[in-house]
N, C-alpha and C. Protein backbone atom coordinates (compact mmCIF):
# COMPACT_ATOMS: atom_id res chain seq x y z
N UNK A 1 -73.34 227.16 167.93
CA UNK A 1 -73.91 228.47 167.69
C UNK A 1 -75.30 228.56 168.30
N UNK A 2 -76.03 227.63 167.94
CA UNK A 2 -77.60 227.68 168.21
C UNK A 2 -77.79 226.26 168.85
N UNK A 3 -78.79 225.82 169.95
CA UNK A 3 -79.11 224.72 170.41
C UNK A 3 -80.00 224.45 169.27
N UNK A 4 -79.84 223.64 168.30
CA UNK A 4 -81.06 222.68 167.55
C UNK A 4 -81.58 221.27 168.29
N UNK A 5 -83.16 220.81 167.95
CA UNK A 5 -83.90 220.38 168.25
C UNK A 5 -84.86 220.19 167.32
N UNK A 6 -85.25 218.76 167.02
CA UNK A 6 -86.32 218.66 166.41
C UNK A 6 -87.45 219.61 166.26
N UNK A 7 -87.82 220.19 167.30
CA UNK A 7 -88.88 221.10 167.16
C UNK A 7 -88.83 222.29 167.07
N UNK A 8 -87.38 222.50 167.99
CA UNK A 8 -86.94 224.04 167.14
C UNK A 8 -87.01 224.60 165.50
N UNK A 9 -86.24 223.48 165.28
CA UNK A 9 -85.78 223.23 163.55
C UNK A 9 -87.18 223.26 163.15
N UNK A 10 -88.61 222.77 163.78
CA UNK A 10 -89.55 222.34 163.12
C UNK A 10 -90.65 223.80 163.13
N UNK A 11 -89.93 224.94 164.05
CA UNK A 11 -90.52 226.28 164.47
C UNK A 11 -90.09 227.07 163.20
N UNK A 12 -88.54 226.83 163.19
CA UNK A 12 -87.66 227.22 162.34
C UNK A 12 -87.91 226.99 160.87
N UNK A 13 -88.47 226.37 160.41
CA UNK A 13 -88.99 225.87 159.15
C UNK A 13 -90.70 226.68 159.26
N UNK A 14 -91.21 226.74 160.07
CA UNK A 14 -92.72 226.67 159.62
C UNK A 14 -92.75 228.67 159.67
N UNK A 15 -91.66 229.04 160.03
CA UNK A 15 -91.28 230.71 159.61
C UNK A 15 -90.95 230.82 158.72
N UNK A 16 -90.38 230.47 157.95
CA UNK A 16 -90.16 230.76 157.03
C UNK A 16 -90.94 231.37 155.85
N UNK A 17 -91.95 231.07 155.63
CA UNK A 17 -93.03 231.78 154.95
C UNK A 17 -93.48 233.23 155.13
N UNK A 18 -93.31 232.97 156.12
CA UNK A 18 -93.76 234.50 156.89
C UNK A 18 -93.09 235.29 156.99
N UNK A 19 -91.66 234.73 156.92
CA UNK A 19 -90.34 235.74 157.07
C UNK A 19 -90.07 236.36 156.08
N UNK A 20 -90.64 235.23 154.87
CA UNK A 20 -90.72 236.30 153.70
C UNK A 20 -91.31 237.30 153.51
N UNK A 21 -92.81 237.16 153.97
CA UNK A 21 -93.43 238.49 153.43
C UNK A 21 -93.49 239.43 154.57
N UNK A 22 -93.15 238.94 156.18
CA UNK A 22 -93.91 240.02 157.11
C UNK A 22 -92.29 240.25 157.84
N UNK A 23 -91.17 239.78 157.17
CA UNK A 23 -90.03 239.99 157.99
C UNK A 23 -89.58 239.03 159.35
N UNK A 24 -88.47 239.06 159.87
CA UNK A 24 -87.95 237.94 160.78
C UNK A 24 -88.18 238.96 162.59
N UNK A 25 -89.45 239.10 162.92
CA UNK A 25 -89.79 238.96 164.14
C UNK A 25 -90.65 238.54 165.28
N UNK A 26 -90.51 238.95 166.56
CA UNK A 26 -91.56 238.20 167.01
C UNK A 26 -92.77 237.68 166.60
N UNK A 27 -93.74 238.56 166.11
CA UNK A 27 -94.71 238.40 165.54
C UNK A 27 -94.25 236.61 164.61
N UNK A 28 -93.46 236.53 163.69
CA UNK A 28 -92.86 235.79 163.23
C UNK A 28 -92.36 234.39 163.83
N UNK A 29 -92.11 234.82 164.89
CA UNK A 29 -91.48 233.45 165.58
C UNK A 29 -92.39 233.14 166.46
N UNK A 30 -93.22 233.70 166.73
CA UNK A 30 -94.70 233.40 167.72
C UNK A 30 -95.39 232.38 166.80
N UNK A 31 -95.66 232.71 165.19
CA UNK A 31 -96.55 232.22 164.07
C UNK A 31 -95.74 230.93 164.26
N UNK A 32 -94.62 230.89 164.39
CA UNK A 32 -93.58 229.88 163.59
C UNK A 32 -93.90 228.45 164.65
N UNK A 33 -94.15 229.31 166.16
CA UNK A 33 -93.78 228.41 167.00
C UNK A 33 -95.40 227.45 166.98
N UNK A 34 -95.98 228.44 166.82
CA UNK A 34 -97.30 227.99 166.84
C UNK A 34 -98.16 226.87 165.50
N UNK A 35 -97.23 227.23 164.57
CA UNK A 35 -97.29 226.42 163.14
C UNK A 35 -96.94 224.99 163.65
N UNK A 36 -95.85 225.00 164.76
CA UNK A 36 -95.08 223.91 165.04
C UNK A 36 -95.37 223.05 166.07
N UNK A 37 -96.46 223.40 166.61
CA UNK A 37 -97.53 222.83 167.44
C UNK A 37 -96.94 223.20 168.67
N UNK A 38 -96.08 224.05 169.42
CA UNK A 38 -95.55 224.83 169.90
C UNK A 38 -96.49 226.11 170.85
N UNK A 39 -95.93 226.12 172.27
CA UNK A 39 -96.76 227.10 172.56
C UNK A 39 -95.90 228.41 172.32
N UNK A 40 -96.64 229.70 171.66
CA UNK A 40 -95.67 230.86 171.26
C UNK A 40 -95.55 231.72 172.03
N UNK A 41 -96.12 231.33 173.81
CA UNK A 41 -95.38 232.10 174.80
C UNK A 41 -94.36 231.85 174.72
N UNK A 42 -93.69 230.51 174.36
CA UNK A 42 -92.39 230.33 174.65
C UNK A 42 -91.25 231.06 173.53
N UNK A 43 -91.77 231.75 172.80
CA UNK A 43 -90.75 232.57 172.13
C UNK A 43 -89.49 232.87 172.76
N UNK A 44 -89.68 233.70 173.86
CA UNK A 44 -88.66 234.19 173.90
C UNK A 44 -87.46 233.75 175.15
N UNK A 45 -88.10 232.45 175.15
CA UNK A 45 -86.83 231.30 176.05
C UNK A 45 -86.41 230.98 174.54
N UNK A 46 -87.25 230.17 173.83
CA UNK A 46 -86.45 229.52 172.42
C UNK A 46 -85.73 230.63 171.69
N UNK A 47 -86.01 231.88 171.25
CA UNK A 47 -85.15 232.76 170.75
C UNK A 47 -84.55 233.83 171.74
N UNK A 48 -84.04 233.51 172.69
CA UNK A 48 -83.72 234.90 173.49
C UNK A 48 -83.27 236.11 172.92
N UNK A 49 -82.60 235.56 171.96
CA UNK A 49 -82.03 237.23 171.36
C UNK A 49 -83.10 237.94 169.97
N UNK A 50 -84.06 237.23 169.95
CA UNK A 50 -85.60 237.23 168.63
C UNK A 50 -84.84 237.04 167.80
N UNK A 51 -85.26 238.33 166.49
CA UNK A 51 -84.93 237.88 165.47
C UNK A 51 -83.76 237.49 164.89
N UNK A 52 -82.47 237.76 165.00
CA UNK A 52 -81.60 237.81 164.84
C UNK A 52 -81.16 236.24 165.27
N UNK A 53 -81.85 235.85 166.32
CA UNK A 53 -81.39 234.53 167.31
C UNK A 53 -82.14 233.57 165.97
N UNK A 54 -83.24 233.82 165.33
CA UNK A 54 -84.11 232.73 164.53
C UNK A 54 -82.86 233.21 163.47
N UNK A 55 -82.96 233.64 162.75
CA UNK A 55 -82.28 234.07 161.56
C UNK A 55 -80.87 232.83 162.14
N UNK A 56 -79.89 233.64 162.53
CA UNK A 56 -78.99 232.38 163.60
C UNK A 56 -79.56 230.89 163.46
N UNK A 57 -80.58 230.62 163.94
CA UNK A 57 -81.40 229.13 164.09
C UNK A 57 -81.19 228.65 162.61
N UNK A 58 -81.71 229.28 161.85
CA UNK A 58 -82.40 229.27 160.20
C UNK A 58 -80.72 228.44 159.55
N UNK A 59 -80.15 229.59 159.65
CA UNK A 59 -78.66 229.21 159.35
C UNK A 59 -78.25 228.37 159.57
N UNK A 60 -78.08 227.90 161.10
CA UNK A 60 -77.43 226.39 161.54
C UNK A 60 -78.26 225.63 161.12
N UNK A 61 -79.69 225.23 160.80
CA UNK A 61 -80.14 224.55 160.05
C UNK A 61 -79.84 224.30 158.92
N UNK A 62 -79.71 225.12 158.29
CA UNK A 62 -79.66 225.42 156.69
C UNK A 62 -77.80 224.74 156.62
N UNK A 63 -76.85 224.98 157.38
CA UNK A 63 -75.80 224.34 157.46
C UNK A 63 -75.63 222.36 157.72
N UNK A 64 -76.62 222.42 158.54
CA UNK A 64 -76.93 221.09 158.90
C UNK A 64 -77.22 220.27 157.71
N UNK A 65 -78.21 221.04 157.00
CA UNK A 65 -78.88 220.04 156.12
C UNK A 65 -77.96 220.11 154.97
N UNK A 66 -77.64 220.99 154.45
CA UNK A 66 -76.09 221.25 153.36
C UNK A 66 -75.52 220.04 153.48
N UNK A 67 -74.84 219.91 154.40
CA UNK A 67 -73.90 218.87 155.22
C UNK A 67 -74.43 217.29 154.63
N UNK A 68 -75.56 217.50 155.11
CA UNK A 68 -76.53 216.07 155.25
C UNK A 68 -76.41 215.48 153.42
N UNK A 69 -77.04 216.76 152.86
CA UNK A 69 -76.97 216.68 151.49
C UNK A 69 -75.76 215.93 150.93
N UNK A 70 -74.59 216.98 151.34
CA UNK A 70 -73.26 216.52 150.63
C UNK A 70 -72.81 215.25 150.51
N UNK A 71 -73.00 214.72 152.12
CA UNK A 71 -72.68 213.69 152.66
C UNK A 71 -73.05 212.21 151.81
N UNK A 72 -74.99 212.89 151.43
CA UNK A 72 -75.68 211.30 150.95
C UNK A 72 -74.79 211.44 149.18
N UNK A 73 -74.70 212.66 148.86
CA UNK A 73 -74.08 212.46 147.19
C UNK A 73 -72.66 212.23 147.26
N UNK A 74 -71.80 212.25 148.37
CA UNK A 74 -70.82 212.07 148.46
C UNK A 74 -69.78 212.92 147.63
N UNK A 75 -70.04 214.22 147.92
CA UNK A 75 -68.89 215.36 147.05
C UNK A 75 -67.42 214.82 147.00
N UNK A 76 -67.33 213.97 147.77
CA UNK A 76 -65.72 213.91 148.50
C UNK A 76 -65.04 213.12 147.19
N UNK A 77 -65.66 212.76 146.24
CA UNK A 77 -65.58 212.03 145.11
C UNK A 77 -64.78 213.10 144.18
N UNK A 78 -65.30 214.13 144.18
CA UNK A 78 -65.35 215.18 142.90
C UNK A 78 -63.54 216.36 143.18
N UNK A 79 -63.48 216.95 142.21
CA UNK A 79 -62.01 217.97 142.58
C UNK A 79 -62.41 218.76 143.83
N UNK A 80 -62.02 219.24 144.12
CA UNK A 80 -61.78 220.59 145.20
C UNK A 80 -62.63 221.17 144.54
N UNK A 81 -62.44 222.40 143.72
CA UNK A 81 -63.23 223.37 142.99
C UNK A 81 -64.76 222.69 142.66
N UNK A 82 -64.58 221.72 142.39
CA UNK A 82 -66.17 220.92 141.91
C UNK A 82 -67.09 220.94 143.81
N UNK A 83 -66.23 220.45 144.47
CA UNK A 83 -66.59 220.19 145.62
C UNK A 83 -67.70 221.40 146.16
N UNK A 84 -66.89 222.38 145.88
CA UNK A 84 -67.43 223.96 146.61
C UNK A 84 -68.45 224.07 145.83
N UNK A 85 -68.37 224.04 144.48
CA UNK A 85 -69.71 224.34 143.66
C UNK A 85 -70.68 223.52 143.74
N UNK A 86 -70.76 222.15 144.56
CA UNK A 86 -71.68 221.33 144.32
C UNK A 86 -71.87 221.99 145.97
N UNK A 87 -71.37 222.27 146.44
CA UNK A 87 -71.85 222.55 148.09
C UNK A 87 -72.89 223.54 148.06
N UNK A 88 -72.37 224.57 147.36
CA UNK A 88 -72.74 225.94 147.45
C UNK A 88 -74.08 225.67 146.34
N UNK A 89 -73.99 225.34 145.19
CA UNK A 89 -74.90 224.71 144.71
C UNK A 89 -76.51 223.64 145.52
N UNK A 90 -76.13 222.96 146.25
CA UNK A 90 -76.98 222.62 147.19
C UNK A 90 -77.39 223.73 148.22
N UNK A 91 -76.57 224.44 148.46
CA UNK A 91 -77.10 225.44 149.55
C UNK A 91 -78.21 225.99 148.73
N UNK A 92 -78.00 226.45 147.74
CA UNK A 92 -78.49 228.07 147.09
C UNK A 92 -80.01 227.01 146.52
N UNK A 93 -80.35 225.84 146.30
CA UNK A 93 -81.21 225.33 145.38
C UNK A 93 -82.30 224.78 147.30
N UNK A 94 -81.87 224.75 148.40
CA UNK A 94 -82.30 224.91 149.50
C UNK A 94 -82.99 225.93 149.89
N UNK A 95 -82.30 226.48 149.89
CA UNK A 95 -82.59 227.92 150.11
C UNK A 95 -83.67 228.69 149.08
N UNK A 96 -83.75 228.01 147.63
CA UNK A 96 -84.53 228.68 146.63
C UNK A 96 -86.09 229.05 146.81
N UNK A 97 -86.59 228.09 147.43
CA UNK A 97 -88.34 228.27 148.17
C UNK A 97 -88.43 229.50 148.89
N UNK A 98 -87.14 229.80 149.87
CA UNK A 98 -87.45 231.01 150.75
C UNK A 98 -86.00 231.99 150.66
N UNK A 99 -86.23 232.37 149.09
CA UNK A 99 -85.81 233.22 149.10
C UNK A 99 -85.72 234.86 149.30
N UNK A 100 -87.38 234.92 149.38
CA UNK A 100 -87.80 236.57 150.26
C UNK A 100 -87.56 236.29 151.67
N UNK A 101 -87.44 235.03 152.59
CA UNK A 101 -86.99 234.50 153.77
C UNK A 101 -85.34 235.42 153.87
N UNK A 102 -84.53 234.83 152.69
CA UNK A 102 -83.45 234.97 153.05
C UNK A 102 -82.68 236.48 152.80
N UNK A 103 -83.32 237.01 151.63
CA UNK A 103 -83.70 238.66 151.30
C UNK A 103 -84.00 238.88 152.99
N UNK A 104 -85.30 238.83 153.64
CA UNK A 104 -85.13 239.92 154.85
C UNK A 104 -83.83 239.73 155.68
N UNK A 105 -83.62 238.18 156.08
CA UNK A 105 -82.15 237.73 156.80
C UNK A 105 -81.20 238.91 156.42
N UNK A 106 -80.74 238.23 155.18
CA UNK A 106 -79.80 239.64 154.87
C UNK A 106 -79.94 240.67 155.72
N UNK A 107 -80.88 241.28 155.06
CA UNK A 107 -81.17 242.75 155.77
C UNK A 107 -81.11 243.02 157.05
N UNK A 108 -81.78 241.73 157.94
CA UNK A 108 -81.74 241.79 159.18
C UNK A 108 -79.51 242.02 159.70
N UNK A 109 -79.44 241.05 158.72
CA UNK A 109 -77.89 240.75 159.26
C UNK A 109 -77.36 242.02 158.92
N UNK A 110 -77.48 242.91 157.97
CA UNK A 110 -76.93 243.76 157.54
C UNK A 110 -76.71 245.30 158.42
N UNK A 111 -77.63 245.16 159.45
CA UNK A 111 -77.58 246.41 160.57
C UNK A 111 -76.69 246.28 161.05
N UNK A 112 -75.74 247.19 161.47
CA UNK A 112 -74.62 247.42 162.35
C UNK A 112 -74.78 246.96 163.28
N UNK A 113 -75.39 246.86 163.93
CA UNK A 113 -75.62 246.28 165.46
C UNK A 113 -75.75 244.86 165.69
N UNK A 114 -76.34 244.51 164.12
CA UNK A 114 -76.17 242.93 164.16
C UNK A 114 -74.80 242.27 163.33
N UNK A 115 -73.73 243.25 163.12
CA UNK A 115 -72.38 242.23 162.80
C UNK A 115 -71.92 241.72 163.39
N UNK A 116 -71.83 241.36 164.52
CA UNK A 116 -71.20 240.21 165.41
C UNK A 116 -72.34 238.95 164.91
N UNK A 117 -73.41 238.78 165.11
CA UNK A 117 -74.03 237.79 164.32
C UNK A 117 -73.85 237.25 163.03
N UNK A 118 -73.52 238.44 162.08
CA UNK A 118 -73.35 238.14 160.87
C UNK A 118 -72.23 237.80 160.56
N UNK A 119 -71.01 238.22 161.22
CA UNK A 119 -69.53 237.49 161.57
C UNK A 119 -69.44 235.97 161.56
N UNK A 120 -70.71 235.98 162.78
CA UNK A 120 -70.33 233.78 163.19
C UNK A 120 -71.36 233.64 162.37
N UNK A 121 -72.60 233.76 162.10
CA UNK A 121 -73.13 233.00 160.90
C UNK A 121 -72.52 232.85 159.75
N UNK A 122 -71.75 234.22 159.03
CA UNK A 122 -70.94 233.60 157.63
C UNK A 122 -69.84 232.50 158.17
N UNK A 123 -69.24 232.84 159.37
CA UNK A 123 -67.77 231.94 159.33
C UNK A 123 -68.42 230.40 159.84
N UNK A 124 -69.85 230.40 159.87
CA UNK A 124 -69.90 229.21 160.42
C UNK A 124 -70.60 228.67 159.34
N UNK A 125 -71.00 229.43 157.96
CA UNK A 125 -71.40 228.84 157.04
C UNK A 125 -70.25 228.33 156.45
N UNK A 126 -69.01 228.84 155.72
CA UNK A 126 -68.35 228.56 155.52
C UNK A 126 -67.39 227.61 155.79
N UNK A 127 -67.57 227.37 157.44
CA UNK A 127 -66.50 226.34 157.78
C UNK A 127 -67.51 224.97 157.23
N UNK A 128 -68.78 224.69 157.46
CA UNK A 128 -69.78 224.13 157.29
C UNK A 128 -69.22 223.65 155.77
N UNK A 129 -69.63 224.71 154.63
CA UNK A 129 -69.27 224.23 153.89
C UNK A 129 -67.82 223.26 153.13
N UNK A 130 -67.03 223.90 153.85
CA UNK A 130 -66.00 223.30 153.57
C UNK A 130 -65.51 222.08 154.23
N UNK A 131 -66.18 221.73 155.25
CA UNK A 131 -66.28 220.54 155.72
C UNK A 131 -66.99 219.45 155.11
N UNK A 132 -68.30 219.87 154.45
CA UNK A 132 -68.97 219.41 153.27
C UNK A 132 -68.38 218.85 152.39
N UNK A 133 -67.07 219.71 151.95
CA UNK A 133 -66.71 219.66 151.25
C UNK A 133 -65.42 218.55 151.00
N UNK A 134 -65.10 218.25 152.24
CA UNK A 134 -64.52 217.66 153.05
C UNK A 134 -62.84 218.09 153.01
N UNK A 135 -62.90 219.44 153.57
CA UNK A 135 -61.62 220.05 153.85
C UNK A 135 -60.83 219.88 154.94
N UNK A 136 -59.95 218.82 155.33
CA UNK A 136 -58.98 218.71 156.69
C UNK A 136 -58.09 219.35 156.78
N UNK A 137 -57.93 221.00 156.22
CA UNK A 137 -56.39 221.20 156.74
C UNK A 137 -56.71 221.79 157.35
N UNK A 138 -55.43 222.10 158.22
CA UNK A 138 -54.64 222.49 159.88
C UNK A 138 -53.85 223.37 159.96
N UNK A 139 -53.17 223.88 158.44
CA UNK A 139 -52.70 225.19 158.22
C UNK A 139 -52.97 226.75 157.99
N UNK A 140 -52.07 227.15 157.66
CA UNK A 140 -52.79 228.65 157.06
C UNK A 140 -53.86 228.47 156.32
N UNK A 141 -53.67 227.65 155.42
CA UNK A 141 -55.14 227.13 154.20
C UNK A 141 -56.16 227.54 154.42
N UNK A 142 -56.48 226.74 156.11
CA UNK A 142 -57.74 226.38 156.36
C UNK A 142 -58.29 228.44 156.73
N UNK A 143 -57.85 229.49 156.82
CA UNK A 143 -57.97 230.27 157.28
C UNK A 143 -58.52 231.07 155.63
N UNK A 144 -57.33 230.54 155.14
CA UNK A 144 -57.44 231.51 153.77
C UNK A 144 -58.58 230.51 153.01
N UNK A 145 -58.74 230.03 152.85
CA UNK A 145 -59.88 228.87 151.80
C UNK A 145 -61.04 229.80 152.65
N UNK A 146 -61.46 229.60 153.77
CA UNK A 146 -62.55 230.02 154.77
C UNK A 146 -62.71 231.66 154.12
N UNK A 147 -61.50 232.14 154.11
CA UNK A 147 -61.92 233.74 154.21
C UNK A 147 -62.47 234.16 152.38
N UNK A 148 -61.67 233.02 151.43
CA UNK A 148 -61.75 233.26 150.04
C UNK A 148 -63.37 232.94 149.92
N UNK A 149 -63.96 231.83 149.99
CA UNK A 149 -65.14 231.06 150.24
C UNK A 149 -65.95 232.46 150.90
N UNK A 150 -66.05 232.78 152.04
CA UNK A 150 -66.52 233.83 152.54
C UNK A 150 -67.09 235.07 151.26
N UNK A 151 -65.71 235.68 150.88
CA UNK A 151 -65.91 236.40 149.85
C UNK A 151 -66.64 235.57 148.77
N UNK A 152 -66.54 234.82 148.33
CA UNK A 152 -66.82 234.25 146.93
C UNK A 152 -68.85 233.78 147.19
N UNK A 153 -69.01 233.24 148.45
CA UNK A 153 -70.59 233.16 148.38
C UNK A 153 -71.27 234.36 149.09
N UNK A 154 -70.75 235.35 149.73
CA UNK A 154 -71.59 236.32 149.76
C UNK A 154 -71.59 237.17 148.40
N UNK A 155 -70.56 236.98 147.20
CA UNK A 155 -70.90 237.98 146.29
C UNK A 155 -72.05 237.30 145.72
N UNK A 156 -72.12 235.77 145.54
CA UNK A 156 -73.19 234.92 145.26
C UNK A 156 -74.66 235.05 145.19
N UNK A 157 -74.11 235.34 147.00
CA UNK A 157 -75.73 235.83 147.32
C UNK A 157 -76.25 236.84 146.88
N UNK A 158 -75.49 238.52 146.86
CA UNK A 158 -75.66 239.65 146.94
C UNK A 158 -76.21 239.47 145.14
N UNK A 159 -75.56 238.50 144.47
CA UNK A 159 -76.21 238.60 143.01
C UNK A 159 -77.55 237.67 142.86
N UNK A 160 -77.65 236.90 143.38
CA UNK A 160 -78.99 236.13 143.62
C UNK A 160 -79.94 236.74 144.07
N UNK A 161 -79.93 237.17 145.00
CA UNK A 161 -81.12 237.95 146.00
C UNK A 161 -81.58 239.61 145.38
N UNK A 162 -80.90 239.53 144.55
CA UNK A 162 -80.84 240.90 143.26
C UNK A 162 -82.63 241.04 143.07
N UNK A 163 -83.05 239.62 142.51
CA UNK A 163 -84.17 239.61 142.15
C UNK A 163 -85.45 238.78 142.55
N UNK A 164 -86.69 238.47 142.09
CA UNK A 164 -87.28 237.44 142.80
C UNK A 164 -87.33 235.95 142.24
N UNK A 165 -86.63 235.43 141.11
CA UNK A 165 -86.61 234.51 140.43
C UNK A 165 -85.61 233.58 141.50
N UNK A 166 -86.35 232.72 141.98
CA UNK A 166 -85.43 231.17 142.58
C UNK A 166 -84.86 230.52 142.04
N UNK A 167 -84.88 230.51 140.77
CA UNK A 167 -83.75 229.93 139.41
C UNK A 167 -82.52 229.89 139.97
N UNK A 168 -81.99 229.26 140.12
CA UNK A 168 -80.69 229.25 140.91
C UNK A 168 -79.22 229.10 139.77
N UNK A 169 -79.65 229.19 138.10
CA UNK A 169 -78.92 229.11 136.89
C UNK A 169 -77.62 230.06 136.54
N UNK A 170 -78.33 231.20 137.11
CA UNK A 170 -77.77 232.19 136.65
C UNK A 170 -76.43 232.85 137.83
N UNK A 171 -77.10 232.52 139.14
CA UNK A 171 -76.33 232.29 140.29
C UNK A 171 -75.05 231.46 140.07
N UNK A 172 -75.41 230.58 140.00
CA UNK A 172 -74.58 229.34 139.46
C UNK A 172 -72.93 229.44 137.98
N UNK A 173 -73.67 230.14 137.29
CA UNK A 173 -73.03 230.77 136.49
C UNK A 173 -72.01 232.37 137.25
N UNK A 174 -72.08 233.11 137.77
CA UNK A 174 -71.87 233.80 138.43
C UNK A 174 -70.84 233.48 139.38
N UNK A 175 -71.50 232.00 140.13
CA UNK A 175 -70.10 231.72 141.15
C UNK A 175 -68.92 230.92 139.90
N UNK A 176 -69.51 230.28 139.25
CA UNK A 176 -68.08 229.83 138.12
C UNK A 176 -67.31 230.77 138.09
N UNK A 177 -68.10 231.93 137.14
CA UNK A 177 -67.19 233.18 137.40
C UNK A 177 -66.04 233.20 138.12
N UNK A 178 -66.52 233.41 139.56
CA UNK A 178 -65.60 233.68 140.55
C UNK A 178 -65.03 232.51 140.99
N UNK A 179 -65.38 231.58 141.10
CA UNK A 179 -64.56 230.40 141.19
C UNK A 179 -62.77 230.55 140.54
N UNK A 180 -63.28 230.34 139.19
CA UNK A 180 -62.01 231.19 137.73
C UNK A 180 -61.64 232.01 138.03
N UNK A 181 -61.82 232.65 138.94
CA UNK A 181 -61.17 233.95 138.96
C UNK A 181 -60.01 233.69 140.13
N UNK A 182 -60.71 233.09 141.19
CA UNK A 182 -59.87 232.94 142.47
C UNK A 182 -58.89 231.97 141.86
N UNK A 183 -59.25 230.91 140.70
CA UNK A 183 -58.04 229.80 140.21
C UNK A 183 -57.08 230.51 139.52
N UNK A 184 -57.42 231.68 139.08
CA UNK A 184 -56.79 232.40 137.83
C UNK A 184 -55.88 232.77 139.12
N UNK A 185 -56.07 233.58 140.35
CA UNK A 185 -55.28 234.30 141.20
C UNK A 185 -54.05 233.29 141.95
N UNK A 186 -54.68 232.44 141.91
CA UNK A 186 -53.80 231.35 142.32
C UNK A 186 -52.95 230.80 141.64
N UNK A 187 -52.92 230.57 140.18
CA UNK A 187 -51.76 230.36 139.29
C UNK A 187 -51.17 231.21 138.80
N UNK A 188 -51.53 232.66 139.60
CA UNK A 188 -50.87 233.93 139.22
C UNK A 188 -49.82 233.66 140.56
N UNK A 189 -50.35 233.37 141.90
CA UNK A 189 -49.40 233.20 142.93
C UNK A 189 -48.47 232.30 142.57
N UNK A 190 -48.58 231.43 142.48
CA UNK A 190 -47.91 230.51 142.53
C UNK A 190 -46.62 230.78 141.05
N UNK A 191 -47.10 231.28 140.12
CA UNK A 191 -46.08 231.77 138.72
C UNK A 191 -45.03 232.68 139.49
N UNK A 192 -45.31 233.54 140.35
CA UNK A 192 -44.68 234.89 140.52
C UNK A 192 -43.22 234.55 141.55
């Protein structure tokens, strides 16, 4: 999706602050690059497409390190259902520092013009996660798990980012919810 690089990632991180309060643009990724000992002419080779391209960056990072996470606690231990919640759980407690960061993202992603971005960033969060999670199938599954997951952490988000509390408790509670719900639908399939 995005070329990462130590110092990208290290531009990519030092925006974040800023993205919270002043929004995800140039101005933004100039600060970011420059935080990063970075010269911030080079903005717009490192983000060609600006904001939308950092936001993009932010993500594949934020996927990377998920990953990294899962990997050192070793989810692959736990059920399926436990798996996703400890994934998604690590995401959302990542993510908790910059959460007015991820409030503008949204928004940014949320313009019409930017859904093709917001298309491969969710499907590439998701595959992310579920690789985390350590999902190998090769069937229909892998399509429908991806698209259920999809639904199930953007309602996540859309209830998290509700407010300004980084508490990530109540979130958490919320995806159980839906977790149960998608298990409930599934032993409804499978009965019928």
């Amino acid at each position: 999706m995005t070329e990462s690089s130590p110092a990208r990632d290290a531009a990519i991180r030092a925006m974040l602050p800023l993205a919270g309060t002043e929004g995800w643009n140039w101005t933004t990724i100039r600060a970011g690059l420059a935080a990063a000992g970075e010269d911030p002419a080079l903005a717009e080779s490192w983000f060609p497409t600006g904001a939308t391209g950092a936001v993009a960056g932010w993500i594949d990072l934020a996927n990377r390190d998920m990953a990294a996470a899962a990997a050192a606690e070793d989810v692959a231990a736990l059920r399926v259902p436990a798996r996703i919640r400890r994934v998604v759980e690590l995401r959302l407690a990542a993510t908790a520092p910059h959460k007015p960061a991820l409030r503008r993202a949204l928004s940014l992603l949320a313009l019409p013009w930017n859904a093709p971005v917001a298309l491969r960033t969710t499907a590439a969060t998701v595959d992310a996660m579920w690789h985390a999670a350590g999902d190998s199938s090769a069937d229909f599954s892998w399509y429908t798990r991806r698209a259920t997951l999809a639904a199930v952490y953007g309602a996540t988000l859309a209830f998290w980012t509700r407010d300004d509390d980084p508490d990530i408790a109540a979130a958490m509670a919320f995806l159980d919810r839906r977790l149960a719900g998608v298990a409930r639908l599934g032993k409804r399939r499978r009965a019928a």
